[in-house]
PDB file of N, CA and C in Angstrom:
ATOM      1  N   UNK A   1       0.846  -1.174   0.000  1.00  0.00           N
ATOM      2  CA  UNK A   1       0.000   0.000   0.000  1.00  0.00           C
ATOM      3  C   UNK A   1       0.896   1.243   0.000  1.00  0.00           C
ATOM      4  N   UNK A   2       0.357   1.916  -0.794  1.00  0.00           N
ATOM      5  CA  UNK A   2       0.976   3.342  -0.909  1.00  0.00           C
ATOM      6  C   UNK A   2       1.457   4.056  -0.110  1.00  0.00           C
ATOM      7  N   UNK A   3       1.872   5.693   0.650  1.00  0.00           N
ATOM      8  CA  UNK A   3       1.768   5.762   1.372  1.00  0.00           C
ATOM      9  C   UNK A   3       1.322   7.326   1.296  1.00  0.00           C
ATOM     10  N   UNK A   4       0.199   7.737   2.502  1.00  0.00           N
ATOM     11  CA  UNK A   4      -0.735   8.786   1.855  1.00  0.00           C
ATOM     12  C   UNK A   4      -0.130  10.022   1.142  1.00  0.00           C
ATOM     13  N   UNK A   5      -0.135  10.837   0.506  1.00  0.00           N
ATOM     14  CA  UNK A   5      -0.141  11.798   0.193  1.00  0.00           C
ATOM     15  C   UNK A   5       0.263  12.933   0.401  1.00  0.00           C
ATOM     16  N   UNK A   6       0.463  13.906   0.199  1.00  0.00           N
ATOM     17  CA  UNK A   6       0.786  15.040   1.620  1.00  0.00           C
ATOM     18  C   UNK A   6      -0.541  15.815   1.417  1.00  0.00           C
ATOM     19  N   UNK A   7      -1.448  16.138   0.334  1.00  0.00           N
ATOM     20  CA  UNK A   7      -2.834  16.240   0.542  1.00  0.00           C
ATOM     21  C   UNK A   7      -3.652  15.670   1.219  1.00  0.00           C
ATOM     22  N   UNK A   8      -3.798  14.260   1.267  1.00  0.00           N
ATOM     23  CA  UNK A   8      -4.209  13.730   2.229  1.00  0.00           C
ATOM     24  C   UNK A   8      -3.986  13.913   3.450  1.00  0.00           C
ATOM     25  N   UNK A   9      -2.682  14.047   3.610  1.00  0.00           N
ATOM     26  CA  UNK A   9      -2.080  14.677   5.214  1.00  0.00           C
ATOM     27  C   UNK A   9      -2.728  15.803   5.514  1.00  0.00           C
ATOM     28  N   UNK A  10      -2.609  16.472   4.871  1.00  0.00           N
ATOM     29  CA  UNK A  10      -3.297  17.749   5.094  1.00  0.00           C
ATOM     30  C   UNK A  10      -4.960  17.908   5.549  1.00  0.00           C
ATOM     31  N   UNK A  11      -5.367  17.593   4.382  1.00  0.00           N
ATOM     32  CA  UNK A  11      -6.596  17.122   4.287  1.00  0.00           C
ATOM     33  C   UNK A  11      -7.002  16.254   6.083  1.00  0.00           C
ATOM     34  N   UNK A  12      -6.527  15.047   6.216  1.00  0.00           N
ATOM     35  CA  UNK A  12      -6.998  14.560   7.684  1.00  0.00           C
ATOM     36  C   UNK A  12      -6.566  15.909   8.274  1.00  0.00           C
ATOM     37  N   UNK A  13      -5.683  16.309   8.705  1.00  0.00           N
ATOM     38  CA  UNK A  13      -5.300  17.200   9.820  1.00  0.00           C
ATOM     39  C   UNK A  13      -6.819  18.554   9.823  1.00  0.00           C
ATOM     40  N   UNK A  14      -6.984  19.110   8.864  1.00  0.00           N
ATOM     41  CA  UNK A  14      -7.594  19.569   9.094  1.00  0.00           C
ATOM     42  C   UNK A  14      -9.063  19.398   9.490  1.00  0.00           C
ATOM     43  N   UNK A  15      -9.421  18.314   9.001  1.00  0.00           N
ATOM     44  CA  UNK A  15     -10.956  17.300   9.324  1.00  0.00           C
ATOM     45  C   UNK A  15     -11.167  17.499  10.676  1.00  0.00           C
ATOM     46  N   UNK A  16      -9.506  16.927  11.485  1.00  0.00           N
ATOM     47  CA  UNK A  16      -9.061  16.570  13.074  1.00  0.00           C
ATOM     48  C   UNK A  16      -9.110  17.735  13.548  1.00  0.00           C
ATOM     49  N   UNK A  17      -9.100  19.344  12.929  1.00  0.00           N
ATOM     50  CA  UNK A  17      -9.086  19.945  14.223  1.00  0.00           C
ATOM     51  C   UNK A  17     -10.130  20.499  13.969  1.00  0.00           C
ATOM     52  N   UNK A  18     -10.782  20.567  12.674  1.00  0.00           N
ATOM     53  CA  UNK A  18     -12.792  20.836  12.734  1.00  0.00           C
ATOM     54  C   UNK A  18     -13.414  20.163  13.667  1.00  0.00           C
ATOM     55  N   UNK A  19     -12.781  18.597  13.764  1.00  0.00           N
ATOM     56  CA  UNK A  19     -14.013  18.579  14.666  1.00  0.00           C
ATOM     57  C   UNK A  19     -13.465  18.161  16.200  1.00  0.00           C
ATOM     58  N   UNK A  20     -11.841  18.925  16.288  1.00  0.00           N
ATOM     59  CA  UNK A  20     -11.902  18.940  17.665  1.00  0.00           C
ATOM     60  C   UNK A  20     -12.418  19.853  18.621  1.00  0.00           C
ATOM     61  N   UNK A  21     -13.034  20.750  17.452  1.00  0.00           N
ATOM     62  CA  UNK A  21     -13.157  21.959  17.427  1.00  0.00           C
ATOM     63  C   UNK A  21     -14.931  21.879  18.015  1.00  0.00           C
ATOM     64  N   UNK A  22     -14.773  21.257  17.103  1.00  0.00           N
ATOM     65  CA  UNK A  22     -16.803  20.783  17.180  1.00  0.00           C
ATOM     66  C   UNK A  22     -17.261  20.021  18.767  1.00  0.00           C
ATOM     67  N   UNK A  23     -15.959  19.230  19.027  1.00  0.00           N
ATOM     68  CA  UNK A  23     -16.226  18.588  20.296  1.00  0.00           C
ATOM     69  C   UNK A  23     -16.274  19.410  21.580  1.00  0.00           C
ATOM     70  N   UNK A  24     -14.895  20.223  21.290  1.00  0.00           N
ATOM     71  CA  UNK A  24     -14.851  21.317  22.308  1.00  0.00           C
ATOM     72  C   UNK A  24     -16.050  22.496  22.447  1.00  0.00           C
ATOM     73  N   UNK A  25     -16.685  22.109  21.156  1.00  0.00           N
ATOM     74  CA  UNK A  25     -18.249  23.043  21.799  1.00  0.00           C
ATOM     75  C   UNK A  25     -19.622  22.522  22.609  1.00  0.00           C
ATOM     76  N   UNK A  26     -19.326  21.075  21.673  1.00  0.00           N
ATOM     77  CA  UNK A  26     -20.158  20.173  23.034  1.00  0.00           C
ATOM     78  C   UNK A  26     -19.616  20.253  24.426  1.00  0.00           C
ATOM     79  N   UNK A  27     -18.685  20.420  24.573  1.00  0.00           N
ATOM     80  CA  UNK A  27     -18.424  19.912  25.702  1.00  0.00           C
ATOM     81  C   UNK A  27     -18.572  21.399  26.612  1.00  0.00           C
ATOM     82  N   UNK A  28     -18.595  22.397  26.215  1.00  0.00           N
ATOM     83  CA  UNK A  28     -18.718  23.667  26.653  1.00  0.00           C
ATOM     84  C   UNK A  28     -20.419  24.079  27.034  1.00  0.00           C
ATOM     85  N   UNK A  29     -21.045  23.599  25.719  1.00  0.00           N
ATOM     86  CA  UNK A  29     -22.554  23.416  26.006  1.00  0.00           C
ATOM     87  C   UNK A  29     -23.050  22.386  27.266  1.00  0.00           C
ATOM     88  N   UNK A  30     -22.750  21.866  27.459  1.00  0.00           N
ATOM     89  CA  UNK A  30     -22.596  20.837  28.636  1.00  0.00           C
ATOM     90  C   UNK A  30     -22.421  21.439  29.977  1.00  0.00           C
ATOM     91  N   UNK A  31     -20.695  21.844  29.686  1.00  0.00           N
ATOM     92  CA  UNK A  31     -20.755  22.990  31.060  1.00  0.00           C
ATOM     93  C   UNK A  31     -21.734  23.667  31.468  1.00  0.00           C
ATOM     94  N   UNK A  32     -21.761  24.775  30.913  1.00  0.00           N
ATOM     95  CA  UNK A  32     -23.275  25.910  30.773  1.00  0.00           C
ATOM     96  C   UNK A  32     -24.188  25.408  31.620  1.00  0.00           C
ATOM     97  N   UNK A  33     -24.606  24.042  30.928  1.00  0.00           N
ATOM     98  CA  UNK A  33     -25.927  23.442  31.196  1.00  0.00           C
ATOM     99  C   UNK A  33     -26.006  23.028  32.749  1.00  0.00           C
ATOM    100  N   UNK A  34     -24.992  22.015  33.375  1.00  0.00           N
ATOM    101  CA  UNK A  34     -24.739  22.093  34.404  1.00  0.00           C
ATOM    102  C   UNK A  34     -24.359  23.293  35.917  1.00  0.00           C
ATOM    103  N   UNK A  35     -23.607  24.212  35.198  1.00  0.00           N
ATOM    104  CA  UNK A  35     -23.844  25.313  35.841  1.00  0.00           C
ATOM    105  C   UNK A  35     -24.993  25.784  36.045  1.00  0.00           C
ATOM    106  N   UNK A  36     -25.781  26.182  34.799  1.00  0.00           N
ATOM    107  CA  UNK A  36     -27.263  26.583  34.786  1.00  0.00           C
ATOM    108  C   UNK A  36     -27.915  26.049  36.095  1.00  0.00           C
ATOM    109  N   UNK A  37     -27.888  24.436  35.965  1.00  0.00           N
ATOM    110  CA  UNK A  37     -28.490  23.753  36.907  1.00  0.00           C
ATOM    111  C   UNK A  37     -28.214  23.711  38.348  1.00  0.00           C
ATOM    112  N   UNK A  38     -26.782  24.013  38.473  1.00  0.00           N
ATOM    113  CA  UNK A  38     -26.048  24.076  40.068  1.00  0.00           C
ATOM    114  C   UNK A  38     -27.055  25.557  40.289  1.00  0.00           C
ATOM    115  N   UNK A  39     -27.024  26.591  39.752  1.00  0.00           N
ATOM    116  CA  UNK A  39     -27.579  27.583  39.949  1.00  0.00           C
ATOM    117  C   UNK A  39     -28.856  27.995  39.969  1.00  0.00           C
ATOM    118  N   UNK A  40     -29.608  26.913  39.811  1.00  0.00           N
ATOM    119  CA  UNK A  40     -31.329  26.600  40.037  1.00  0.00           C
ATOM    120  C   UNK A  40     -31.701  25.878  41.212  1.00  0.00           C
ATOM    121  N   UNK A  41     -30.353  25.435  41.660  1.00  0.00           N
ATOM    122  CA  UNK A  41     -30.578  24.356  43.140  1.00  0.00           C
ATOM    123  C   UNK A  41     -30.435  24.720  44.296  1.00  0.00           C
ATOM    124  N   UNK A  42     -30.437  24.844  45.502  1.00  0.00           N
ATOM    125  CA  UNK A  42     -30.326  24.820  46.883  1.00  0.00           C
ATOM    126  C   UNK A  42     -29.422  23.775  47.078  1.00  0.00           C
ATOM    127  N   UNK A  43     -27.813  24.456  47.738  1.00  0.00           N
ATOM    128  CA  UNK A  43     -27.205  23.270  47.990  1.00  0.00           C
ATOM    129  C   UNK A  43     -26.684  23.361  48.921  1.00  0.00           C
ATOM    130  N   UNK A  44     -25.643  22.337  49.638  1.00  0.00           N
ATOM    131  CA  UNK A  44     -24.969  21.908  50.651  1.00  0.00           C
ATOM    132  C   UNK A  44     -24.175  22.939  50.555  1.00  0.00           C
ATOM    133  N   UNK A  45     -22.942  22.369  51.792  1.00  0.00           N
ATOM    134  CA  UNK A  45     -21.575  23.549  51.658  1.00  0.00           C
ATOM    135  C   UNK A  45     -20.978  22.670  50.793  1.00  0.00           C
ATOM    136  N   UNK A  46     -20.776  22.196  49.961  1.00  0.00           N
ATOM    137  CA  UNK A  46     -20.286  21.710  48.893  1.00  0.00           C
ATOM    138  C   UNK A  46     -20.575  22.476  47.995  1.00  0.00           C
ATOM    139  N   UNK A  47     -21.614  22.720  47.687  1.00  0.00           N
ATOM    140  CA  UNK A  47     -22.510  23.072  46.500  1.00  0.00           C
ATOM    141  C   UNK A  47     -21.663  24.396  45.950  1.00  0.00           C
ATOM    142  N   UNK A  48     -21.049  25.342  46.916  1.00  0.00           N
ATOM    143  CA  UNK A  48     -20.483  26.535  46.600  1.00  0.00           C
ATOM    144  C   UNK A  48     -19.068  26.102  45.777  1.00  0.00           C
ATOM    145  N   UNK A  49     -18.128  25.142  46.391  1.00  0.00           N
ATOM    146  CA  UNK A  49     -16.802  24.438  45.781  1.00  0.00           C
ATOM    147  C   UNK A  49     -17.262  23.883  44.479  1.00  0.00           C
ATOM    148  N   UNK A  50     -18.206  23.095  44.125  1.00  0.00           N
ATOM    149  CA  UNK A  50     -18.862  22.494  42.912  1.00  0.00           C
ATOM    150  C   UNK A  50     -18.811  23.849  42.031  1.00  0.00           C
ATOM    151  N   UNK A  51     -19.960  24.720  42.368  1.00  0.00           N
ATOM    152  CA  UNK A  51     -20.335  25.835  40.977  1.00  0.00           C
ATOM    153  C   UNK A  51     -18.941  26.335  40.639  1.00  0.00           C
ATOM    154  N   UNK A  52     -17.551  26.724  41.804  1.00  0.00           N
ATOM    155  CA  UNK A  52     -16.648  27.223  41.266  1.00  0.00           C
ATOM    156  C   UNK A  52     -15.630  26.410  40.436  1.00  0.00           C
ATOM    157  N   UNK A  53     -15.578  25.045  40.482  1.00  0.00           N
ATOM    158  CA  UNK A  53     -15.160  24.092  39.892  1.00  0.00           C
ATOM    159  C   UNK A  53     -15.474  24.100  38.316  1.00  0.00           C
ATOM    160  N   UNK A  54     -17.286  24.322  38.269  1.00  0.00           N
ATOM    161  CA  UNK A  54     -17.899  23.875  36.912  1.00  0.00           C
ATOM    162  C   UNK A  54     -17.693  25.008  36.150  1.00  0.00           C
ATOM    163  N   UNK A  55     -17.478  26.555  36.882  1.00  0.00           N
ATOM    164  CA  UNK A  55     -17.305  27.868  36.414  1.00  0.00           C
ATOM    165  C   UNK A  55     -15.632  27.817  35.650  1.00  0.00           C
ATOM    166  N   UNK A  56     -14.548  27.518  36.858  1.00  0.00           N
ATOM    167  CA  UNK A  56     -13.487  26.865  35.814  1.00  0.00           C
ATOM    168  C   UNK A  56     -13.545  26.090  34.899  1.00  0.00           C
ATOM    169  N   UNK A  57     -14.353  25.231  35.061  1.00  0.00           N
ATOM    170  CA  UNK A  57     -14.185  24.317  33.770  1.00  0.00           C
ATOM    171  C   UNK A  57     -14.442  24.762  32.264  1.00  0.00           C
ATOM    172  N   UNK A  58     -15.921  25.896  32.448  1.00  0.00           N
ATOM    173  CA  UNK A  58     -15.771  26.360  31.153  1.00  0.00           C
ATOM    174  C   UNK A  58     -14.942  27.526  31.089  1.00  0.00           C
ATOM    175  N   UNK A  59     -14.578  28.421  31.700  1.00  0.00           N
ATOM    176  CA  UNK A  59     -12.852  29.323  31.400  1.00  0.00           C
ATOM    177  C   UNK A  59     -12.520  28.696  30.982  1.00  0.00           C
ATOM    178  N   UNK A  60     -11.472  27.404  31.034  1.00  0.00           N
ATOM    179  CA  UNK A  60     -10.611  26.862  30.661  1.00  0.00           C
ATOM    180  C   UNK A  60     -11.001  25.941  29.000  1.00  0.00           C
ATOM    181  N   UNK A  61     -12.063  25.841  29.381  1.00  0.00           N
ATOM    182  CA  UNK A  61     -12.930  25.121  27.679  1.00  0.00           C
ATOM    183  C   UNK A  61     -12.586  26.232  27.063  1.00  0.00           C
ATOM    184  N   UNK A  62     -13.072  28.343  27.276  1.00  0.00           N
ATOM    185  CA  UNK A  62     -13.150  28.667  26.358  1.00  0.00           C
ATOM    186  C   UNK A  62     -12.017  29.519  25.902  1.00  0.00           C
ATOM    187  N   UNK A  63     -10.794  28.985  26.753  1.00  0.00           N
ATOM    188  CA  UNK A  63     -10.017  29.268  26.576  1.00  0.00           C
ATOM    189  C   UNK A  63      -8.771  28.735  25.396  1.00  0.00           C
ATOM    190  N   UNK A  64      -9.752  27.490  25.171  1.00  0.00           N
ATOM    191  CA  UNK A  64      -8.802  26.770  23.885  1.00  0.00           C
ATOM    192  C   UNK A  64      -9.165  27.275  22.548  1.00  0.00           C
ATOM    193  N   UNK A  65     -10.061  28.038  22.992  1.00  0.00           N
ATOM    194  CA  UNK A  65     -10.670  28.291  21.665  1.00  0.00           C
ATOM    195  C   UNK A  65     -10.032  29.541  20.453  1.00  0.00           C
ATOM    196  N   UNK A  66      -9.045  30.412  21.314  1.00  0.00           N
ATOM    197  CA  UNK A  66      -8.072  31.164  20.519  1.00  0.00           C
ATOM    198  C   UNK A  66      -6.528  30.096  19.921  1.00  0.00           C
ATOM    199  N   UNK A  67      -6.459  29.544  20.500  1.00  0.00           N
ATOM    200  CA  UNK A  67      -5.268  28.649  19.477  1.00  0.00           C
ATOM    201  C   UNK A  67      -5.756  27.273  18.919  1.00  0.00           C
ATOM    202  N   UNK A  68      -6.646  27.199  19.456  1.00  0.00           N
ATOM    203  CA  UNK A  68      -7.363  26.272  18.291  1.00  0.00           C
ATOM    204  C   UNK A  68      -8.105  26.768  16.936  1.00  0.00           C
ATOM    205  N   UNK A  69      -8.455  27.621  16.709  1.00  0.00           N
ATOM    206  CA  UNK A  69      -8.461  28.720  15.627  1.00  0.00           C
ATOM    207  C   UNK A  69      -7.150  28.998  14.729  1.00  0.00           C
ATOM    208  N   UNK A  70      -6.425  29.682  15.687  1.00  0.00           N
ATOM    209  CA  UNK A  70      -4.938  29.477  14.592  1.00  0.00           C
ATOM    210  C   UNK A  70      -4.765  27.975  13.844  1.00  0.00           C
ATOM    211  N   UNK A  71      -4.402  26.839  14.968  1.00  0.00           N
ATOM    212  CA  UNK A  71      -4.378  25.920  14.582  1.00  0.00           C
ATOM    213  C   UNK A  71      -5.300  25.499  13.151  1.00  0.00           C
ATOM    214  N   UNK A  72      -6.408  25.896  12.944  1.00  0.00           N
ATOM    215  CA  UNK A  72      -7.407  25.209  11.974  1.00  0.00           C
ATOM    216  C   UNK A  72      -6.629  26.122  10.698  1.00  0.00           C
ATOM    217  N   UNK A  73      -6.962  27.610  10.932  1.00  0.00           N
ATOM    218  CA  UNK A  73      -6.372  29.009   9.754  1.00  0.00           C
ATOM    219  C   UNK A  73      -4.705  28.014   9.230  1.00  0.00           C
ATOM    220  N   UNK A  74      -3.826  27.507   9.923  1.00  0.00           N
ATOM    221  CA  UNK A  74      -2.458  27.368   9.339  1.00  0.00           C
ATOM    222  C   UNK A  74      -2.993  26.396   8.705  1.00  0.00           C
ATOM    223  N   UNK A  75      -3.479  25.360   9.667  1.00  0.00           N
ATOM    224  CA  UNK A  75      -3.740  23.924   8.556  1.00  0.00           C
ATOM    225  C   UNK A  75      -4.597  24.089   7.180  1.00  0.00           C
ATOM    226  N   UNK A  76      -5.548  24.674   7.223  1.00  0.00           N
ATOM    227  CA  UNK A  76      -6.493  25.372   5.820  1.00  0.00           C
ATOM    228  C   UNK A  76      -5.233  26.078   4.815  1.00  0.00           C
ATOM    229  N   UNK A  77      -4.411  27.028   5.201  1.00  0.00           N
ATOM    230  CA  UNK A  77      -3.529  27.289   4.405  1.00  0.00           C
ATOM    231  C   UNK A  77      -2.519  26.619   4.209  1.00  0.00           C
ATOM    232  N   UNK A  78      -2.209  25.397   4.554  1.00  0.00           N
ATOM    233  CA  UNK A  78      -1.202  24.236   4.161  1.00  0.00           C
ATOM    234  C   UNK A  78      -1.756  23.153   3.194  1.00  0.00           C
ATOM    235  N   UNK A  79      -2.928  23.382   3.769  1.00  0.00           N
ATOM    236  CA  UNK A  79      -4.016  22.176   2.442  1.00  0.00           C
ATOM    237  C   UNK A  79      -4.507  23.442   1.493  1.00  0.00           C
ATOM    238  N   UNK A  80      -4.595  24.631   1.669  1.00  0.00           N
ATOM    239  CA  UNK A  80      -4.747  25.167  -0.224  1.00  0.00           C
ATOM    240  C   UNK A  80      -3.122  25.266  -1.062  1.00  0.00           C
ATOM    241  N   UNK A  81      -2.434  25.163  -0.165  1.00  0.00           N
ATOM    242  CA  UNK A  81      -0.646  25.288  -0.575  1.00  0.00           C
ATOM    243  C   UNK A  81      -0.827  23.860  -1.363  1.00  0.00           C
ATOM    244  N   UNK A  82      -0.584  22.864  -0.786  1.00  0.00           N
ATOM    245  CA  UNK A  82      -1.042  21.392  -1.015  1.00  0.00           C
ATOM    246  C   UNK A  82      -1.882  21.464  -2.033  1.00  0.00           C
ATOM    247  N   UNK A  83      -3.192  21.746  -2.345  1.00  0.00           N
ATOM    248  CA  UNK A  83      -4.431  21.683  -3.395  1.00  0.00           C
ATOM    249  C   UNK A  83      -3.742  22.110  -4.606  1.00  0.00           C
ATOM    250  N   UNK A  84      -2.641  23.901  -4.349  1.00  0.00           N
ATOM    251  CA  UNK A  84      -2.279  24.185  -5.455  1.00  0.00           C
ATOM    252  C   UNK A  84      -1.006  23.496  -6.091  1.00  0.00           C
ATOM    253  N   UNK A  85      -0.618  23.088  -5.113  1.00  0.00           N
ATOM    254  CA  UNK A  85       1.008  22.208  -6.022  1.00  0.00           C
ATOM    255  C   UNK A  85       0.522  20.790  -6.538  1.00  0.00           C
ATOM    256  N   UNK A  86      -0.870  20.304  -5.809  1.00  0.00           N
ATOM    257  CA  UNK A  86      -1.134  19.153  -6.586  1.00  0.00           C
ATOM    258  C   UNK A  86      -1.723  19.239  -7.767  1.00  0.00           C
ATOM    259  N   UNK A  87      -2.443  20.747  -7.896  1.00  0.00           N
ATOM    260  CA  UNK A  87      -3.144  20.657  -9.545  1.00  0.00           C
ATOM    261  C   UNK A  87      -1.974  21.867 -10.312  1.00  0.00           C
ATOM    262  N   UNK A  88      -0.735  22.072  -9.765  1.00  0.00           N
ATOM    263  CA  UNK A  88       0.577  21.979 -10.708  1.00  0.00           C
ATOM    264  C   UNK A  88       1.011  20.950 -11.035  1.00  0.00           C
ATOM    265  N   UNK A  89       1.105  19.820 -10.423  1.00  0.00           N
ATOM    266  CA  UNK A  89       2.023  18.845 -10.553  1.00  0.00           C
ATOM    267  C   UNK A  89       1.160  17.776 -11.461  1.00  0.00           C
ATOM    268  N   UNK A  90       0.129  18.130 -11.733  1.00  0.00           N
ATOM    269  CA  UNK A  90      -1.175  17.203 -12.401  1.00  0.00           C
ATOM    270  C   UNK A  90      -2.239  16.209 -11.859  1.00  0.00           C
ATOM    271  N   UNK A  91      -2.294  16.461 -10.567  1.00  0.00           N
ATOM    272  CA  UNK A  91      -2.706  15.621 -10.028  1.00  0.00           C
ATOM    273  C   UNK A  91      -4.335  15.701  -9.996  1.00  0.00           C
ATOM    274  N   UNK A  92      -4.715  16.320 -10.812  1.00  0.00           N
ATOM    275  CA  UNK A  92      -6.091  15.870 -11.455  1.00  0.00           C
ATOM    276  C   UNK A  92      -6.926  14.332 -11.328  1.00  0.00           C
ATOM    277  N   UNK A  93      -6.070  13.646 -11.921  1.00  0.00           N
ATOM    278  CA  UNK A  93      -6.142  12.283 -12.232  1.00  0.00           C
ATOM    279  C   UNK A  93      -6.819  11.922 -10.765  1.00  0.00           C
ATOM    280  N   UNK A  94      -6.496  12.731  -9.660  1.00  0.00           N
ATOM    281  CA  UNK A  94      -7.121  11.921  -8.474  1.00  0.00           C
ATOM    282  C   UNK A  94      -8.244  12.851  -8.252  1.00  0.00           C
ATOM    283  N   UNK A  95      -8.935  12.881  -8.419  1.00  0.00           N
ATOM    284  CA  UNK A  95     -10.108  13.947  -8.084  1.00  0.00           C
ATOM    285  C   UNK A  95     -11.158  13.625  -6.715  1.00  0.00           C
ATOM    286  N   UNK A  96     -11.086  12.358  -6.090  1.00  0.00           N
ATOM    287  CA  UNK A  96     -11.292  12.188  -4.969  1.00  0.00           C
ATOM    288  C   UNK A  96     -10.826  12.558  -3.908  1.00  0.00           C
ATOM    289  N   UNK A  97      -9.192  12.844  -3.708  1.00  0.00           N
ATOM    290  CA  UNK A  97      -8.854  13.311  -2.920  1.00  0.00           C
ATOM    291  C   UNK A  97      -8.683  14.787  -2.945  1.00  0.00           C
ATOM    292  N   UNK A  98      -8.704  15.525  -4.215  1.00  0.00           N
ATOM    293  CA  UNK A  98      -9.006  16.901  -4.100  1.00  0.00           C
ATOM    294  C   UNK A  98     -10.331  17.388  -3.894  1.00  0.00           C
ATOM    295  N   UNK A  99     -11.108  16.607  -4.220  1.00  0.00           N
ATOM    296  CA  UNK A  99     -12.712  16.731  -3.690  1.00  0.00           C
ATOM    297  C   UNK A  99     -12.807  16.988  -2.316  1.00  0.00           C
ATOM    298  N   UNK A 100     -12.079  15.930  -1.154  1.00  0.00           N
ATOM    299  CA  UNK A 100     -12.228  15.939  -0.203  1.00  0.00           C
ATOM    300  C   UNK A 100     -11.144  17.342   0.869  1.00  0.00           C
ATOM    301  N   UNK A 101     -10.078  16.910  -0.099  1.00  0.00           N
ATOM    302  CA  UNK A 101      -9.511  18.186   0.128  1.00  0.00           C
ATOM    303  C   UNK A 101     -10.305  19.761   0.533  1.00  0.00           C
ATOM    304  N   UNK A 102     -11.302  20.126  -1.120  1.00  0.00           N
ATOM    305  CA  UNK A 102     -12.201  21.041  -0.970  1.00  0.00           C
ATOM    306  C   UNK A 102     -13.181  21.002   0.156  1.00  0.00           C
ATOM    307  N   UNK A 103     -13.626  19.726   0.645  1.00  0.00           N
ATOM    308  CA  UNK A 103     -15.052  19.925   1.461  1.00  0.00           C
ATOM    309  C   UNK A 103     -14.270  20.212   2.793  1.00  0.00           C
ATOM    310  N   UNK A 104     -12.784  19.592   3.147  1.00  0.00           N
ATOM    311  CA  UNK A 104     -12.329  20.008   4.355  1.00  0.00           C
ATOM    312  C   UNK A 104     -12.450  21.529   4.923  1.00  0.00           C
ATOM    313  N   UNK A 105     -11.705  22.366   3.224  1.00  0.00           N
ATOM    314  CA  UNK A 105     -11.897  23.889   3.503  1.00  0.00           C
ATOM    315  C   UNK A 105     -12.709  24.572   3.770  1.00  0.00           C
ATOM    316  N   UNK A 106     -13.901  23.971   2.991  1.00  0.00           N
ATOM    317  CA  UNK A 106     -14.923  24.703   3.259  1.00  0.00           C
ATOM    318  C   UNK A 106     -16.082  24.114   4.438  1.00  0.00           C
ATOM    319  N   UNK A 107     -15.592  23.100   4.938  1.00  0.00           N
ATOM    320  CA  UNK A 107     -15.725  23.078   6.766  1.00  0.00           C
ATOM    321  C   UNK A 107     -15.405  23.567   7.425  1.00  0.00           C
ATOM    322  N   UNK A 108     -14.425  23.872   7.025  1.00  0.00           N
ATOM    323  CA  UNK A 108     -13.568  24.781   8.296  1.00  0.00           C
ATOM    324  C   UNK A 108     -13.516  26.433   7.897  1.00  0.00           C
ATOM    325  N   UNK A 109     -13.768  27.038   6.951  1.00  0.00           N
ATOM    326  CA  UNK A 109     -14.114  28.437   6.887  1.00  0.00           C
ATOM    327  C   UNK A 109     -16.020  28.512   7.212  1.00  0.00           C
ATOM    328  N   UNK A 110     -16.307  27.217   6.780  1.00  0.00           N
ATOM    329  CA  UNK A 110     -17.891  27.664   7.806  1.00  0.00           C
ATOM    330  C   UNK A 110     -17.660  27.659   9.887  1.00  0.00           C
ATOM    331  N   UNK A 111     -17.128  26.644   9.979  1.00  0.00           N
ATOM    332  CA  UNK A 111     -16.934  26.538  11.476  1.00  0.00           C
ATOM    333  C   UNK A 111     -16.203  27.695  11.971  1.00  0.00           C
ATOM    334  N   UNK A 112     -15.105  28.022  11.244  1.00  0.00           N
ATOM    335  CA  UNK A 112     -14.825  29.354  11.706  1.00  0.00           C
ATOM    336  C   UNK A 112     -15.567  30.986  11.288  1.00  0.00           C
ATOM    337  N   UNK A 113     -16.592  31.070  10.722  1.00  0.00           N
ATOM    338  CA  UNK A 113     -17.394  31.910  10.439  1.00  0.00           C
ATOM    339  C   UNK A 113     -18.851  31.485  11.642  1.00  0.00           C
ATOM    340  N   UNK A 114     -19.259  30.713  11.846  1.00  0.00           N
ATOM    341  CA  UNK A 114     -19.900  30.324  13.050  1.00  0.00           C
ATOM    342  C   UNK A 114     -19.088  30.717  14.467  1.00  0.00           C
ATOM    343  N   UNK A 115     -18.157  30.430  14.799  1.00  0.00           N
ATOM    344  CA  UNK A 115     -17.687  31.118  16.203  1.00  0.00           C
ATOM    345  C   UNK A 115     -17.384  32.825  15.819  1.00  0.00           C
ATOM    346  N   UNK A 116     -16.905  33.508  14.813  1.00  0.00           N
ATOM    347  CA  UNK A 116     -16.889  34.825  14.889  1.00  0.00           C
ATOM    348  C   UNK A 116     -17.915  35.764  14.654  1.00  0.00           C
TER     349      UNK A 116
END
């Protein structure tokens, strides 16, 4: 077997941080939600250590969210660098993997037009 591509490389990498990207918003929506809920309840003396716990937790969620951005912007411009030296070099002939190439980019300039 072959061995992938550097489009392809590209191409996964950027898939991987769309949707680490995507996860890290579930998981932020989640927070919220739980906070929400600590903050609808009557609680113990615990209850005060808990909300400040769940309150860090999303700081720190939404705090990945400025270099995980860069991260996606370099990789998008390493896979159109990539897209363009492969349709210099002729690589037409594969049109599946420049297909997928394309839908990566334009995942990831929608996902990043959704958070700004």
């Amino acid at each position: 077997m072959a061995p992938p591509s550097r489009l392809v490389i590209a191409t996964s990498a950027v898939s991987r941080l769309v949707n680490e990207e995507s996860s890290y918003h579930k998981e932020l929506e989640q927070q919220r939600a739980r906070v929400q809920k600590l903050e609808g309840q009557e609680g113990d003396e615990n209850a005060e250590f808990t909300m400040r716990q769940e309150r860090k937790a999303v700081e720190e969620t939404k705090a990945v969210f400025p270099a995980l951005r860069q991260k996606i912007k370099a990789a998008v411009e390493k896979l159109e660098l990539q897209l363009e030296s492969a349709k210099e070099e002729g690589m037409e002939s594969n049109v599946e993997e420049i297909t997928k190439a394309k839908e990566a980019i334009a995942a990831a300039k929608t996902s990043y037009r959704e958070i700004v």
